[in-house]
Protein backbone atom coordinates (compact mmCIF):
# COMPACT_ATOMS: atom_id res chain seq x y z
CA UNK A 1 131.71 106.39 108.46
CA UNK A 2 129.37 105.85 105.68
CA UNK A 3 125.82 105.74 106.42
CA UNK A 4 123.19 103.00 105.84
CA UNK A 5 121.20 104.04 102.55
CA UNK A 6 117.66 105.22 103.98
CA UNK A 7 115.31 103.08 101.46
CA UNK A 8 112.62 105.96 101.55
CA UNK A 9 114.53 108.59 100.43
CA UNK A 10 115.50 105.97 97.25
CA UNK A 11 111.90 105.65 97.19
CA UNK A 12 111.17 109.24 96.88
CA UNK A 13 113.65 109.32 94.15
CA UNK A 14 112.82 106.64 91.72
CA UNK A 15 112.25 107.28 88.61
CA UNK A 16 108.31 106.47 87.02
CA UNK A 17 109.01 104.99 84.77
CA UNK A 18 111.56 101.92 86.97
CA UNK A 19 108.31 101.29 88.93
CA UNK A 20 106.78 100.35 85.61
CA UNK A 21 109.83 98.18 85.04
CA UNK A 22 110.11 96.57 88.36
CA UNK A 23 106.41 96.15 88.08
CA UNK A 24 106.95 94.11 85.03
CA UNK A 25 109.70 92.23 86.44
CA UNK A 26 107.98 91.32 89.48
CA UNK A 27 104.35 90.78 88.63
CA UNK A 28 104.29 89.82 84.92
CA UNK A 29 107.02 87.69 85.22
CA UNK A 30 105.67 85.35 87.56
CA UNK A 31 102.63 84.93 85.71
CA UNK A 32 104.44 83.31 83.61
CA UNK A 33 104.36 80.31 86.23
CA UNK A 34 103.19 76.43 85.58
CA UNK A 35 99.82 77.66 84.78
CA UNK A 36 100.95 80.83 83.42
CA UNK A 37 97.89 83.01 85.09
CA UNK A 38 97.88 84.77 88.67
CA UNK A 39 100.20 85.92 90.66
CA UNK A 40 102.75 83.26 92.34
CA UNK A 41 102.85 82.18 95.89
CA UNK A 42 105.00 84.61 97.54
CA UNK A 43 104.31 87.83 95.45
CA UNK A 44 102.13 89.49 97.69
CA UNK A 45 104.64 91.46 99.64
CA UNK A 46 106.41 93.06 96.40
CA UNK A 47 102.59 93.32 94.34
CA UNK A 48 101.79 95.67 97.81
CA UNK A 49 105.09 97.13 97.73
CA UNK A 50 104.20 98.40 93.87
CA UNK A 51 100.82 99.23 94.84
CA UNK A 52 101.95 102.01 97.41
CA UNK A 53 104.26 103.13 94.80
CA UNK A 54 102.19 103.09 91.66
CA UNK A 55 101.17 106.48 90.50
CA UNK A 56 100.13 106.18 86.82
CA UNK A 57 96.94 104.70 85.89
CA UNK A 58 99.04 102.15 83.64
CA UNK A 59 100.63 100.73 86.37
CA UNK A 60 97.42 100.56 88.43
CA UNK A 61 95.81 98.72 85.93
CA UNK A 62 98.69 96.31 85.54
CA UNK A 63 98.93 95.38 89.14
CA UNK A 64 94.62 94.93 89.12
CA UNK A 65 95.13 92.98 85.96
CA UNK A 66 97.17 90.90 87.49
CA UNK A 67 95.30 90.24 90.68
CA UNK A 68 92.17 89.70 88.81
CA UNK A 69 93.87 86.99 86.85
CA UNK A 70 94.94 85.36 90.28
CA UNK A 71 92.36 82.27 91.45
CA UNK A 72 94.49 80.43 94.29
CA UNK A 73 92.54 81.96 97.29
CA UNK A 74 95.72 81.71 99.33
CA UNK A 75 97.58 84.15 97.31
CA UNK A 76 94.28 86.44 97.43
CA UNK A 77 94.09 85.95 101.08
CA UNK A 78 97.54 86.98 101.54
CA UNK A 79 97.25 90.46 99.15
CA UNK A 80 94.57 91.18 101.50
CA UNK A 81 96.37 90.83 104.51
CA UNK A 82 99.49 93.14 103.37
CA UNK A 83 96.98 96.05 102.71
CA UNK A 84 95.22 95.56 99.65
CA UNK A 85 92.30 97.13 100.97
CA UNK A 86 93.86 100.08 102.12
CA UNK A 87 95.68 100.72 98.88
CA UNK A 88 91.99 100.12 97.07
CA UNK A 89 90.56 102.65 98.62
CA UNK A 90 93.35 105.38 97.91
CA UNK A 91 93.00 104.79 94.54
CA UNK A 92 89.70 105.14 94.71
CA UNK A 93 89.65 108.10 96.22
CA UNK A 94 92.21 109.45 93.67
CA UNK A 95 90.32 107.68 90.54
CA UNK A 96 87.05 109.77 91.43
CA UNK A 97 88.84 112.79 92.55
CA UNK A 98 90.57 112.91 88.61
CA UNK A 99 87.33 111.42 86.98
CA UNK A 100 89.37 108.73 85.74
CA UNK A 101 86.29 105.90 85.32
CA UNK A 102 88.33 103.61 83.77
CA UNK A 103 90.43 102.69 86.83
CA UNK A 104 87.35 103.09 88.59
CA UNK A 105 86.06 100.40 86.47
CA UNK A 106 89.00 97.99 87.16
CA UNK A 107 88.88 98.89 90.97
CA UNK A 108 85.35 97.63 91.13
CA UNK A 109 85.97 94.16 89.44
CA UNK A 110 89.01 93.51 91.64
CA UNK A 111 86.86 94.30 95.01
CA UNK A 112 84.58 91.95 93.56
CA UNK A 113 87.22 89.36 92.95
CA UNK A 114 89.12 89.87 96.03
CA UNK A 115 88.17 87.23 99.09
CA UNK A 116 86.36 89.98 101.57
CA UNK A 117 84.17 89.22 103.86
């Protein structure tokens, strides 16, 4: 009998460069929406998904970029429920760790723009 594909060994496997692409697919694209800025109701799950999966500073930037450019509270509410804060801080940890200030930068201004309480 076959058996069930195990999604974290795909994970393990994926190629850098199709977590830029799916990044694109997935985040850009639906900023592209009615008002064509922020993230779309509904994209929180995959945007966390990419976060824990993002490795290069590009694609770190491009998922903060397009957070930042989010203002419907709901969908910033929701980011911060899936683990936004958790991810934050790992990058944070990693930014300083490789002196890589520009991420640091970006890091900040999200935190700032991020509902938290």
């Amino acid at each position: 009998l076959p058996h069930p594909p195990n999604r974290a060994e795909d994970a393990a496997a994926e190629d850098p460069s199709d977590v830029a692409d799916r990044i694109t697919d997935a985040v850009v694209a639906p900023l592209r929406g009615a008002d064509g800025a922020g993230l779309a109701p509904g994209a929180a799950a995959e945007v966390l998904a990419l976060m824990r999966r993002a490795r290069r500073i590009g694609e770190r930037m491009l998922l903060m970029r397009a957070v930042l450019a989010t203002e419907d509270a709901a969908v910033l509410q929701e980011v911060l429920k899936r683990g936004a804060l958790k991810e934050c801080n790992r990058w944070l940890v990693e930014g300083k760790a490789e002196q890589q200030t520009t991420l640091l930068a970006e890091l900040l201004r999200l935190l700032q723009h991020l509902p938290i309480t």
